[in-house]
Every structure is written in structure tokens, then in C-alpha cells.
PDB file of N, CA and C in Angstrom:
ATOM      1  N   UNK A   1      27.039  12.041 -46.061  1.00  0.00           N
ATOM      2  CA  UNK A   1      27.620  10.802 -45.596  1.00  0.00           C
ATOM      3  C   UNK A   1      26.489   9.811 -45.334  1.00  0.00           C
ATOM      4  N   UNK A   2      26.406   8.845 -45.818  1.00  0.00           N
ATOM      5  CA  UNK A   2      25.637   7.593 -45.707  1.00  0.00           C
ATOM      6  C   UNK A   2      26.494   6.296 -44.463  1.00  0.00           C
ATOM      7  N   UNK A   3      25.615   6.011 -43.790  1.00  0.00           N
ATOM      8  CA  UNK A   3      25.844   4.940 -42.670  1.00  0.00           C
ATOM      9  C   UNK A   3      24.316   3.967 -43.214  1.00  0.00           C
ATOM     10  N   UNK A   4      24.665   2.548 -42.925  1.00  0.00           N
ATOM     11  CA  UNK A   4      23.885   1.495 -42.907  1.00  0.00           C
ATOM     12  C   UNK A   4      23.813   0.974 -41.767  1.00  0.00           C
ATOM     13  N   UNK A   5      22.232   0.665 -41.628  1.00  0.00           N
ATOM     14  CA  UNK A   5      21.856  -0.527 -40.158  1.00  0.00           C
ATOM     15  C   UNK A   5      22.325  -1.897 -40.589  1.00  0.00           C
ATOM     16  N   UNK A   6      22.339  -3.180 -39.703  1.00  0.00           N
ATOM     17  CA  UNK A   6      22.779  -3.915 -39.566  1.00  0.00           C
ATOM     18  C   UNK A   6      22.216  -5.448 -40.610  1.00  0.00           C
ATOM     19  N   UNK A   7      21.150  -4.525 -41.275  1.00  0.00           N
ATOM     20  CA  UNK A   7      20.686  -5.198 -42.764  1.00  0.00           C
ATOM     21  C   UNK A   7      21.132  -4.450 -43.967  1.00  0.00           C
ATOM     22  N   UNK A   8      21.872  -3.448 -43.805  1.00  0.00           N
ATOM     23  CA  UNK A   8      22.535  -2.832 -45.144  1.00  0.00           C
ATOM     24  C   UNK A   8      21.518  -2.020 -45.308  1.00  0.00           C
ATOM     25  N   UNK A   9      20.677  -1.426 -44.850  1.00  0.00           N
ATOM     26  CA  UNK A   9      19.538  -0.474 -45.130  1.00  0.00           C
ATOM     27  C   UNK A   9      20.729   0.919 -45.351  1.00  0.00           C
ATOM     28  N   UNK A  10      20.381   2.121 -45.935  1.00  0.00           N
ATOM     29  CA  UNK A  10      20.929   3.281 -45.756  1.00  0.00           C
ATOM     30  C   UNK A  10      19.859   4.303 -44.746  1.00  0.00           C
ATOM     31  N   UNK A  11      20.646   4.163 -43.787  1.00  0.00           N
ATOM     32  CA  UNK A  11      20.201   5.195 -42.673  1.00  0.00           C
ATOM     33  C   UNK A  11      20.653   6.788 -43.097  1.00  0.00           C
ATOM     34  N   UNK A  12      19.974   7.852 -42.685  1.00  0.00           N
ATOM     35  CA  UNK A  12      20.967   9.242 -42.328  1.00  0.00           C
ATOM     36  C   UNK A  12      21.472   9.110 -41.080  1.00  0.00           C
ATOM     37  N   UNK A  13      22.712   9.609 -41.569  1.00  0.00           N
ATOM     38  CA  UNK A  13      23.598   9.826 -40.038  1.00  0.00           C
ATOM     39  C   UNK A  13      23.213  10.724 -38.883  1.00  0.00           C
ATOM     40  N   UNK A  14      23.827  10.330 -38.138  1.00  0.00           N
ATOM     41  CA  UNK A  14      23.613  11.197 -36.830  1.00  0.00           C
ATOM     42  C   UNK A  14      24.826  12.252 -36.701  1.00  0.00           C
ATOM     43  N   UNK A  15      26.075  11.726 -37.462  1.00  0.00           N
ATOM     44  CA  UNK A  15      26.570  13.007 -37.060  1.00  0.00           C
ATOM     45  C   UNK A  15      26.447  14.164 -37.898  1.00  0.00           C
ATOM     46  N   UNK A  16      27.394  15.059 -37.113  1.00  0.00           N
ATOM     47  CA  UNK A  16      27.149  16.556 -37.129  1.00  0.00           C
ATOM     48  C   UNK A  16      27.931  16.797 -38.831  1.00  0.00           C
ATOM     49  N   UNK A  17      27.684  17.708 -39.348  1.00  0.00           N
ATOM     50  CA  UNK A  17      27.804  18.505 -40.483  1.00  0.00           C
ATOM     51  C   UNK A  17      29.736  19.007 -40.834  1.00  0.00           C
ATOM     52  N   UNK A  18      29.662  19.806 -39.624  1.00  0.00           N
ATOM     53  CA  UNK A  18      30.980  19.740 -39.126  1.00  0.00           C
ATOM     54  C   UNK A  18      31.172  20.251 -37.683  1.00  0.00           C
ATOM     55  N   UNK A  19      32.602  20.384 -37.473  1.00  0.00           N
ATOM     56  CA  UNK A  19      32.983  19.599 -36.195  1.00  0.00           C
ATOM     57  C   UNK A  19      32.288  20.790 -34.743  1.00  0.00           C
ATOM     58  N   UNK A  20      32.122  20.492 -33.723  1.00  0.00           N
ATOM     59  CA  UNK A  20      31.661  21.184 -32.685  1.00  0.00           C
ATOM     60  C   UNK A  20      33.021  21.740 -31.876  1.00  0.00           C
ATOM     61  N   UNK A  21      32.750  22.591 -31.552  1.00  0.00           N
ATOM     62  CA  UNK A  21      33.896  22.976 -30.515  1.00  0.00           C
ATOM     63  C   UNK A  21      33.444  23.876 -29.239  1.00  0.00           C
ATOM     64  N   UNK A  22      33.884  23.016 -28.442  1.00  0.00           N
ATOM     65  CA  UNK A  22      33.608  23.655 -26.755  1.00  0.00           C
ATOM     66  C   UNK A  22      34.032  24.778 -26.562  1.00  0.00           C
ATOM     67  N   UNK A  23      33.258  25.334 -25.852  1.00  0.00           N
ATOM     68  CA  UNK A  23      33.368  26.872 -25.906  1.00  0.00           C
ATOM     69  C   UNK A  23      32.848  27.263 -24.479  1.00  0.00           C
ATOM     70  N   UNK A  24      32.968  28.775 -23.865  1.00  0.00           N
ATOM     71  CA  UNK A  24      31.919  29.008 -22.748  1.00  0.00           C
ATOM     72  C   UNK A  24      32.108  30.283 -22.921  1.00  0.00           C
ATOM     73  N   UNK A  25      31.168  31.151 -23.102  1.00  0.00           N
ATOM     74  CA  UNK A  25      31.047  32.456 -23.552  1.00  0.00           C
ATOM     75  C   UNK A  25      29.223  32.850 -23.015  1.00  0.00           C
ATOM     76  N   UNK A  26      29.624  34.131 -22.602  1.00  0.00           N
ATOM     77  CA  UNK A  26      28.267  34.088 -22.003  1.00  0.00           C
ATOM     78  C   UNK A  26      27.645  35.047 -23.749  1.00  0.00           C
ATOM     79  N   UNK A  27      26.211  34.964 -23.441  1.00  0.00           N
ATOM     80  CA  UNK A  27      25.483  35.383 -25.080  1.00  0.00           C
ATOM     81  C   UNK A  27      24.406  35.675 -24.027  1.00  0.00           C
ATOM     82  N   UNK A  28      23.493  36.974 -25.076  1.00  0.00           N
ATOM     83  CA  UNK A  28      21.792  37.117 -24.782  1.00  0.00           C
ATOM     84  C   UNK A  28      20.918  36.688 -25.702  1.00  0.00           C
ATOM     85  N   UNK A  29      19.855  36.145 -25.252  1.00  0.00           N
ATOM     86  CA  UNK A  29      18.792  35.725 -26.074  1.00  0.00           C
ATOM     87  C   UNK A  29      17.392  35.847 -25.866  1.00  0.00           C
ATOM     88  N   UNK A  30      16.825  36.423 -26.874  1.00  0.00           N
ATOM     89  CA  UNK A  30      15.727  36.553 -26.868  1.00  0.00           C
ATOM     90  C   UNK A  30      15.046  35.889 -28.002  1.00  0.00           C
ATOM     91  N   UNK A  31      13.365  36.156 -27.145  1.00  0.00           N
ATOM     92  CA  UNK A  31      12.551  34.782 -28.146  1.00  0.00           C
ATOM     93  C   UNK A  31      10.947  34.653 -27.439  1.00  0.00           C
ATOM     94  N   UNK A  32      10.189  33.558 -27.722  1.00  0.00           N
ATOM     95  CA  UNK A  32       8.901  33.131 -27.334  1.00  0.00           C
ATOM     96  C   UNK A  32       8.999  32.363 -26.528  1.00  0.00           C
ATOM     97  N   UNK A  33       8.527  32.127 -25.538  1.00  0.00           N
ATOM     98  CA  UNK A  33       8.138  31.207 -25.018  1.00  0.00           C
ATOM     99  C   UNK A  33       7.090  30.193 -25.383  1.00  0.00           C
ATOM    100  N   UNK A  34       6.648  28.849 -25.107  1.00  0.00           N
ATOM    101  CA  UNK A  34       5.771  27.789 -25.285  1.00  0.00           C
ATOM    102  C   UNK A  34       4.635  28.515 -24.904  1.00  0.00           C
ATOM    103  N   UNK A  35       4.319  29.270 -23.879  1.00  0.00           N
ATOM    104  CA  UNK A  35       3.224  30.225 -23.643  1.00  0.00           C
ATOM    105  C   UNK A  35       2.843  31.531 -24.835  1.00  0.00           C
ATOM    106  N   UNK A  36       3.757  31.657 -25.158  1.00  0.00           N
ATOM    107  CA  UNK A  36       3.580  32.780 -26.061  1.00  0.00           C
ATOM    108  C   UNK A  36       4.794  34.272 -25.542  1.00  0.00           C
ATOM    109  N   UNK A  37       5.095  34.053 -24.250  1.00  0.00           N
ATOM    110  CA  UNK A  37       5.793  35.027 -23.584  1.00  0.00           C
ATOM    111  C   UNK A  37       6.770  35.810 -23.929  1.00  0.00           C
ATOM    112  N   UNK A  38       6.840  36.803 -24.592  1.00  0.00           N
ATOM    113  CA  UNK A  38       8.605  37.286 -25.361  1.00  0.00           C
ATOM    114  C   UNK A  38       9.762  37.076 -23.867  1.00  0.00           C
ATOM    115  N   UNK A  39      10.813  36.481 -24.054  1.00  0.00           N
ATOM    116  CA  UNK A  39      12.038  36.496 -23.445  1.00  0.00           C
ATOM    117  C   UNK A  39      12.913  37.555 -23.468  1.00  0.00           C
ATOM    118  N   UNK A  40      13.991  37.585 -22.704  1.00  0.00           N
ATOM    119  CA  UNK A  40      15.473  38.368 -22.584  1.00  0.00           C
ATOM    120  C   UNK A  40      16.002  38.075 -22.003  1.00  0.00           C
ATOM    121  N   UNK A  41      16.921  36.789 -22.069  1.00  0.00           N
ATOM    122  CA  UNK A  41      18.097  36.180 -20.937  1.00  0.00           C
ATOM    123  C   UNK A  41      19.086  35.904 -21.266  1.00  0.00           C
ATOM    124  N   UNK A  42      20.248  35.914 -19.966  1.00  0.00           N
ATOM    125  CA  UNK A  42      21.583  35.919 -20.495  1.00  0.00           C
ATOM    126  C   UNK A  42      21.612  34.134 -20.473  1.00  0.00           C
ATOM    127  N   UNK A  43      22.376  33.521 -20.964  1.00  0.00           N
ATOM    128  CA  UNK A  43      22.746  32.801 -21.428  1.00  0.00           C
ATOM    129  C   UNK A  43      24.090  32.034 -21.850  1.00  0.00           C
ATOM    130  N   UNK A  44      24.615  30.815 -21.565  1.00  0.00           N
ATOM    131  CA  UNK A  44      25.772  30.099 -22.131  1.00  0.00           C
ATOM    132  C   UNK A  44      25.840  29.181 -22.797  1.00  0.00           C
ATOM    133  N   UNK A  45      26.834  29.641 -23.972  1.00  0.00           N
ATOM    134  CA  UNK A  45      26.845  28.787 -25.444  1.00  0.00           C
ATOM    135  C   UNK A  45      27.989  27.884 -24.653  1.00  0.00           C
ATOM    136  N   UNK A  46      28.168  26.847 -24.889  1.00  0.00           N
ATOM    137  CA  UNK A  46      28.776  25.617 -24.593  1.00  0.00           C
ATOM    138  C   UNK A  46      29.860  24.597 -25.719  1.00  0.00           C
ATOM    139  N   UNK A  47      28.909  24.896 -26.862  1.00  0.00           N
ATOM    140  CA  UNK A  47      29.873  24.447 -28.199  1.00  0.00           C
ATOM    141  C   UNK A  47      29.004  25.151 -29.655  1.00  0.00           C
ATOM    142  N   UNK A  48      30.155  25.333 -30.198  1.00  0.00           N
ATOM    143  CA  UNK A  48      29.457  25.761 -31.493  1.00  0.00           C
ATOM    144  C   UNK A  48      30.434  24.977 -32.666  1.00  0.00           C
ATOM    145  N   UNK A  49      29.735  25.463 -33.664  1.00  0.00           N
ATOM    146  CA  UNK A  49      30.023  24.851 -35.221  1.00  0.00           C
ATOM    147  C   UNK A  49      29.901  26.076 -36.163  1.00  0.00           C
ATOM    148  N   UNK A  50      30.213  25.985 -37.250  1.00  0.00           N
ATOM    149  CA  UNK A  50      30.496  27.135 -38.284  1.00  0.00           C
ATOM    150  C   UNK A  50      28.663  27.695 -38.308  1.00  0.00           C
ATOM    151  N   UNK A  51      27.629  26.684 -38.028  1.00  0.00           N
ATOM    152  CA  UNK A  51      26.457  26.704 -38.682  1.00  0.00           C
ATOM    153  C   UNK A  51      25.805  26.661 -37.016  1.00  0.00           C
ATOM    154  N   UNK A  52      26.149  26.663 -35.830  1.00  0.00           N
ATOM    155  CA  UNK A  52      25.219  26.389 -34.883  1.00  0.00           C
ATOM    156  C   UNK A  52      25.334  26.389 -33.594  1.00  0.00           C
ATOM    157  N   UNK A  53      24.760  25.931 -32.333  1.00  0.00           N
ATOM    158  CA  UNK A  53      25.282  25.916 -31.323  1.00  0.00           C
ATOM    159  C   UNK A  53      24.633  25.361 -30.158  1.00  0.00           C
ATOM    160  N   UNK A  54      24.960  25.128 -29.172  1.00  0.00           N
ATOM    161  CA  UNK A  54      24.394  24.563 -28.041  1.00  0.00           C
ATOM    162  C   UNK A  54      24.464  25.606 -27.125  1.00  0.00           C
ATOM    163  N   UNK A  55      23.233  25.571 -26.500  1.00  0.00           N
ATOM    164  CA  UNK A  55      23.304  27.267 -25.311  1.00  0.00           C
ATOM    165  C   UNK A  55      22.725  26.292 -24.375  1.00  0.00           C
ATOM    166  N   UNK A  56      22.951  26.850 -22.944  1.00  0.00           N
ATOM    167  CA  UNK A  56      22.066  26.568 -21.607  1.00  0.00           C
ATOM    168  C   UNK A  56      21.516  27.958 -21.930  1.00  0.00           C
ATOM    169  N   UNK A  57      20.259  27.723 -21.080  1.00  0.00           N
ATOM    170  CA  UNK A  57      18.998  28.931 -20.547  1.00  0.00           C
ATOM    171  C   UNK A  57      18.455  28.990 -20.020  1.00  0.00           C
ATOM    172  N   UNK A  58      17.678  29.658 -19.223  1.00  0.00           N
ATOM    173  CA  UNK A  58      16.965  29.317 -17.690  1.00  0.00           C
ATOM    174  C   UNK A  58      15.187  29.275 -18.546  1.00  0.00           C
ATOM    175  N   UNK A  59      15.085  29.217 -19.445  1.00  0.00           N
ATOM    176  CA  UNK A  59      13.389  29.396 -20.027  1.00  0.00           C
ATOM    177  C   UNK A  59      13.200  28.051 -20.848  1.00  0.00           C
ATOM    178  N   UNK A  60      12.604  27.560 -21.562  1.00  0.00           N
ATOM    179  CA  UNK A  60      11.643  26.748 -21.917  1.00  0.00           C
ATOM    180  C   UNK A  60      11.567  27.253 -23.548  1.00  0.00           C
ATOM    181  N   UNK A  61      12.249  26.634 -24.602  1.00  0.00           N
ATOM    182  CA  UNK A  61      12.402  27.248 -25.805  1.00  0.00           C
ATOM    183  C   UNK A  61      11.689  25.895 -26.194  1.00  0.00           C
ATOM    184  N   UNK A  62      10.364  26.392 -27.425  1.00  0.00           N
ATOM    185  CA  UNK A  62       9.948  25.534 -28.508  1.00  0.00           C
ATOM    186  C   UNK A  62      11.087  25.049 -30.140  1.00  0.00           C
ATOM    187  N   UNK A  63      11.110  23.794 -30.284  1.00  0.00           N
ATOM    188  CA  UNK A  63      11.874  23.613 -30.826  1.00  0.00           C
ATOM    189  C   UNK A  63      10.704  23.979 -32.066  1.00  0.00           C
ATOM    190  N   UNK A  64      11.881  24.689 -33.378  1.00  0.00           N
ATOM    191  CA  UNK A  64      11.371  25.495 -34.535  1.00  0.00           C
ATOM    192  C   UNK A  64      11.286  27.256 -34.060  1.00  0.00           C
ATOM    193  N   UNK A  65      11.480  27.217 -33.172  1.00  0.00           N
ATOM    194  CA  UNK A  65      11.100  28.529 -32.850  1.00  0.00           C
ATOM    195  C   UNK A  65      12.211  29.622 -33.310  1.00  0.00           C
ATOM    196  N   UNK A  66      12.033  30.628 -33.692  1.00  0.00           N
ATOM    197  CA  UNK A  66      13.708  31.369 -34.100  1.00  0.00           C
ATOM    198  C   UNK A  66      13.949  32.871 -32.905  1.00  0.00           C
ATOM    199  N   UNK A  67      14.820  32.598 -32.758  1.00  0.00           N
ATOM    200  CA  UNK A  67      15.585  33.069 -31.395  1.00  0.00           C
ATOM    201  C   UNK A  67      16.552  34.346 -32.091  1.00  0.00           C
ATOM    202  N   UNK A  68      16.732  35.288 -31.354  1.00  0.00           N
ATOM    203  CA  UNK A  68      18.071  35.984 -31.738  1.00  0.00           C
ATOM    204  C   UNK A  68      18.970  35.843 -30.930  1.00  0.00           C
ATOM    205  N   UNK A  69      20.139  35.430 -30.632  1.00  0.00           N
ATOM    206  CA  UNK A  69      21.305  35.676 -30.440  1.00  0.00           C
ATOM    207  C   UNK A  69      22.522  36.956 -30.298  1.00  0.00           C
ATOM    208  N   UNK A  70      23.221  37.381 -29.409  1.00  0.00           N
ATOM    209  CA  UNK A  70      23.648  38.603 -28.753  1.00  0.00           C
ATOM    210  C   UNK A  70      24.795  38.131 -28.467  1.00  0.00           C
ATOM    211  N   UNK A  71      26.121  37.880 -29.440  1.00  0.00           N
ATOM    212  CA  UNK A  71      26.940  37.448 -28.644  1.00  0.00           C
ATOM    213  C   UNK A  71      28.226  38.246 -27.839  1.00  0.00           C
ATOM    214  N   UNK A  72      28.839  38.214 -26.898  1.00  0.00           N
ATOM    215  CA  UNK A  72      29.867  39.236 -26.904  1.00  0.00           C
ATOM    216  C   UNK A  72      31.073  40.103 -27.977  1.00  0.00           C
ATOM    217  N   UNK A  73      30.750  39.428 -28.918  1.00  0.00           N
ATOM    218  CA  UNK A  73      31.582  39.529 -30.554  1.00  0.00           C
ATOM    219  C   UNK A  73      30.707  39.484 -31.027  1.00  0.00           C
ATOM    220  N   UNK A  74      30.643  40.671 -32.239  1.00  0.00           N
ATOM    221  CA  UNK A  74      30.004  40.565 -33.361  1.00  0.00           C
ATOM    222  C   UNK A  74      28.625  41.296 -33.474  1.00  0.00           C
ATOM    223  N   UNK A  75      27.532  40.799 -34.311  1.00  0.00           N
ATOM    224  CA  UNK A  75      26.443  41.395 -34.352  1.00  0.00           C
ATOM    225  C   UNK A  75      25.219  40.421 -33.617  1.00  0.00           C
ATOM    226  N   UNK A  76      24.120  40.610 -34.039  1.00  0.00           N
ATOM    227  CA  UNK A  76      22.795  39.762 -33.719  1.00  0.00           C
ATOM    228  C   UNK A  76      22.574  38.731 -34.849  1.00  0.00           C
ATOM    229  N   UNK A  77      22.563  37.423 -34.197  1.00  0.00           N
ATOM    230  CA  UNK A  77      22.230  36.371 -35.343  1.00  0.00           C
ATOM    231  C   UNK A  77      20.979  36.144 -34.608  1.00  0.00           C
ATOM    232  N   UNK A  78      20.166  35.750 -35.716  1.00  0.00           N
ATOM    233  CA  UNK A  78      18.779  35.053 -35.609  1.00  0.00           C
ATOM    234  C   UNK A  78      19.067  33.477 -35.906  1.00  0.00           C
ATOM    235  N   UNK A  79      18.475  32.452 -35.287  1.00  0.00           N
ATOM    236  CA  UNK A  79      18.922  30.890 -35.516  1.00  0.00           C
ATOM    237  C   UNK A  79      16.836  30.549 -35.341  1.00  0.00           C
ATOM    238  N   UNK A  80      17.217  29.463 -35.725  1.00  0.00           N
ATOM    239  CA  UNK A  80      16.255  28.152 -35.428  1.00  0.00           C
ATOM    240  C   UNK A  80      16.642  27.041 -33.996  1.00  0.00           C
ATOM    241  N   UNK A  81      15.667  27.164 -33.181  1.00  0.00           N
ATOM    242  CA  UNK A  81      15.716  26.151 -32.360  1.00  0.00           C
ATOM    243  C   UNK A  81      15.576  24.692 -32.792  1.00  0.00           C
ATOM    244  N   UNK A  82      16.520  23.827 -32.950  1.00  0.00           N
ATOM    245  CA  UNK A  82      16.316  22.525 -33.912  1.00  0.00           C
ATOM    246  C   UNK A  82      16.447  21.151 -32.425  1.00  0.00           C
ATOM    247  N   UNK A  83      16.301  22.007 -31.249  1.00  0.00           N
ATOM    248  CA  UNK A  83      16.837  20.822 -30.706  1.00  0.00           C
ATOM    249  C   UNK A  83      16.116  21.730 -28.900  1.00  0.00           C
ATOM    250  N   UNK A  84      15.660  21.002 -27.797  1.00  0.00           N
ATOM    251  CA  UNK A  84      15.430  21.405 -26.817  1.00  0.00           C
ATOM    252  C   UNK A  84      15.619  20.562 -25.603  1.00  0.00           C
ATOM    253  N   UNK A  85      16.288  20.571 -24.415  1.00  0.00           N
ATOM    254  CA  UNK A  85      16.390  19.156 -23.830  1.00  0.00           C
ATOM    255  C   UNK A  85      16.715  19.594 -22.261  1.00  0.00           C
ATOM    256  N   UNK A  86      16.526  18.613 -20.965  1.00  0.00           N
ATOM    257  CA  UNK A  86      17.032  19.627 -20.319  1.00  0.00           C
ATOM    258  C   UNK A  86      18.333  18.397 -19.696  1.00  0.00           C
ATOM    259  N   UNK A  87      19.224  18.965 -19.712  1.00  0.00           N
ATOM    260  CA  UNK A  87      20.501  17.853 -19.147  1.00  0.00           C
ATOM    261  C   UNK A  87      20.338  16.750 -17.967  1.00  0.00           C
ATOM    262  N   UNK A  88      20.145  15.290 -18.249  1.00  0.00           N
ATOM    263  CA  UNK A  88      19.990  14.818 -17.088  1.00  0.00           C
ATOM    264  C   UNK A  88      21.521  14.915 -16.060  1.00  0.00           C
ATOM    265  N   UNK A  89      22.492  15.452 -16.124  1.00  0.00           N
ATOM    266  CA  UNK A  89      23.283  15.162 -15.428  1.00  0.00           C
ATOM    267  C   UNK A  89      23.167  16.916 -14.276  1.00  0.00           C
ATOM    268  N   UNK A  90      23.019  17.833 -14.838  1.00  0.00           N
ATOM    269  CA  UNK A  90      22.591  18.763 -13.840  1.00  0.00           C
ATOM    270  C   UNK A  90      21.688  19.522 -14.403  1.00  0.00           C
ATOM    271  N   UNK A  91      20.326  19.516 -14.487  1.00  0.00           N
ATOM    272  CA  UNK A  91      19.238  19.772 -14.931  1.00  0.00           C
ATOM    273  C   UNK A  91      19.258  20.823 -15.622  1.00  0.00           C
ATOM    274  N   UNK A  92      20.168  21.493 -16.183  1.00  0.00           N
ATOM    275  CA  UNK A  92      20.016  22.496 -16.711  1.00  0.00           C
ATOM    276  C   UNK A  92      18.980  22.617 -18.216  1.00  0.00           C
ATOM    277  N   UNK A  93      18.452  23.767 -18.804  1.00  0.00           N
ATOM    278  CA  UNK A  93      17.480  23.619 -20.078  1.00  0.00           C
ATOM    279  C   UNK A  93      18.998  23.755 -21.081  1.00  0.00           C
ATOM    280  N   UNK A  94      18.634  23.030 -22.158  1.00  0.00           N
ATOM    281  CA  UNK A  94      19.529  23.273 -23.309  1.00  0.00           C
ATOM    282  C   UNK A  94      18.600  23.427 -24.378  1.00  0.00           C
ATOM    283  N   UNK A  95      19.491  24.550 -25.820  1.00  0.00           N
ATOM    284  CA  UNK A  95      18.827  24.222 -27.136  1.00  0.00           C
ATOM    285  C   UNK A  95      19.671  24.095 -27.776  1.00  0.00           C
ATOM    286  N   UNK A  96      19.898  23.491 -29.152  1.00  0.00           N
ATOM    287  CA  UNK A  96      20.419  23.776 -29.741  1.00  0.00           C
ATOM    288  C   UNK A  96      19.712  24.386 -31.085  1.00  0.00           C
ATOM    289  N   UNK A  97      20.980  24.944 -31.643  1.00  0.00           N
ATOM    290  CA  UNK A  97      20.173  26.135 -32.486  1.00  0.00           C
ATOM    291  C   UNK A  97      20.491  25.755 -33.702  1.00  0.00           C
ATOM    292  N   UNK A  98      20.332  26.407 -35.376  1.00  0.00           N
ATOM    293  CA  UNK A  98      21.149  26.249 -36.580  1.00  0.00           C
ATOM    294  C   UNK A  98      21.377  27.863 -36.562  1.00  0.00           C
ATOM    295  N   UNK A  99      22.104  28.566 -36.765  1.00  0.00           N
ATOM    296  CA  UNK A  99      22.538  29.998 -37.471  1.00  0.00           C
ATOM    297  C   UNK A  99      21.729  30.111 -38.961  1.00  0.00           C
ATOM    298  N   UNK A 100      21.217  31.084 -38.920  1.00  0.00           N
ATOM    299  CA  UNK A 100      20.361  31.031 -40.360  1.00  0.00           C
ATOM    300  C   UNK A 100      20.792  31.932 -41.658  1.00  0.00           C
ATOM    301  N   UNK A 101      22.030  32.886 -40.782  1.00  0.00           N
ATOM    302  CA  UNK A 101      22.764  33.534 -41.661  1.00  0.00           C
ATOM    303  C   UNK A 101      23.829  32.342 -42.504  1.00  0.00           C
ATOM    304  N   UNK A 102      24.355  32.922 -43.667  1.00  0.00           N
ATOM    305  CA  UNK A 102      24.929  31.987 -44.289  1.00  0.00           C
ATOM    306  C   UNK A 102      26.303  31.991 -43.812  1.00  0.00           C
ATOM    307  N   UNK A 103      26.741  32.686 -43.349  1.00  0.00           N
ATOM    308  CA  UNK A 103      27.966  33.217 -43.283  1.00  0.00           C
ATOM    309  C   UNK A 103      28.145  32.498 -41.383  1.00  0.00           C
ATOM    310  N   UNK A 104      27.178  32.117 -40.501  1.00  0.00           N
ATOM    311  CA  UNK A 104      26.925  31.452 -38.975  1.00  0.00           C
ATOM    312  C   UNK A 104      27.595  32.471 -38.605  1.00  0.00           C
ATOM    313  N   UNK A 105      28.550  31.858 -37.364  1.00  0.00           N
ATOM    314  CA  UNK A 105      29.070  32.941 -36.652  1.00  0.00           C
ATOM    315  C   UNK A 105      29.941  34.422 -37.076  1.00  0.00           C
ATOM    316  N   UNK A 106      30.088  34.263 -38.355  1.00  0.00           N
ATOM    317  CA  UNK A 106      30.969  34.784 -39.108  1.00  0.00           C
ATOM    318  C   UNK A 106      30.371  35.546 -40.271  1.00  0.00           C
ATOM    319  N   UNK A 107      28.847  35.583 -39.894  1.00  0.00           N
ATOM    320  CA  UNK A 107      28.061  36.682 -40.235  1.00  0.00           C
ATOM    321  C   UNK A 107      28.470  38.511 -40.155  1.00  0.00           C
ATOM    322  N   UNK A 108      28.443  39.102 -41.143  1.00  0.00           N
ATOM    323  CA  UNK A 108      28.299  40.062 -40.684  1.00  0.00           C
ATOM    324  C   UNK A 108      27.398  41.399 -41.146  1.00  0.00           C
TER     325      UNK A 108
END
């Protein structure tokens, strides 16, 4: 999908691929830390997409970094951290991830 700025330039869009859906499911994740530190924390996914997802976490994830995923369904997905932020409305850390299996949540 192509969107234009306000000189007709062709921008890439900002939105999403396809659609997000709110969710709250607790998941484990493990990973690196910015220090180098291996992780293991529980964790809440918040919204996902066929291809991805938004988690809170109590650690400090480098964006690019690839994470595995533990969800209460299913098996272990490995993702990419494509996104890291921490919520200004209640400070929580967020990432968001891409699923790197082809198949996302629906990997098996």
C-alpha cells in the first residue's frame, strides 16, 4: 500500500501488514539482554497479528535481537525484536516482535 505526503511524494506506510488483535495471555521469554545477560521471564502479549506481537516485560530487549517465545498454546516460536519502547502512560517495557516462522502463531 502506497500513501503520499502533502507534495504527492510516495511515502511507506505506517500501517500494519494485517490487522492486530488485543489479546492478554500470559507467554515466557527468553533472550539477551543489552548487557549481554541471557533472560527467562514471564511475560504479557497484549495484541498480536498472524506475523507478530506486542509483549510487556520487566527486562530491557535490544531491538534486532531474536527472542524465543513460550506461549500457553502451542510450541516455541523464535521472533525478531523490531520494536522496543517503554509505555509513557504506565511505564511499563514493551517489544514488539515479527514471528520468523512462516506459518506465525500457527506454526507448528
Amino acid at each position: 500500500m502506497e500513501e503520499k505526503d502533502r507534495r504527492g511524494t510516495v511515502v511507506p506506510s505506517q500501517r500494519p501488514r494485517s490487522p492486530r488483535v488485543p489479546v492478554e495471555f500470559a507467554l515466557e521469554v527468553t533472550g539477551t539482554t543489552p548487557t549481554g545477560k541471557p533472560f527467562h521471564v514471564s511475560a504479557q502479549a497484549v495484541k498480536i497479528s498472524r506475523g507478530g506481537a506486542t509483549i510487556i516485560l520487566d527486562v530491557e530487549v535490544p531491538v534486532e535481537s531474536i527472542v524465543s517465545l513460550m506461549p500457553p498454546f502451542g510450541s516455541k516460536l523464535d521472533a525478531e525484536v523490531n520494536g522496543a519502547w517503554t509505555d509513557e502512560i504506565d511505564g511499563s517495557k514493551r517489544i514488539g516482535v515479527k514471528l520468523l516462522a512462516a506459518d506465525g502463531w500457527f506454526a507448528e
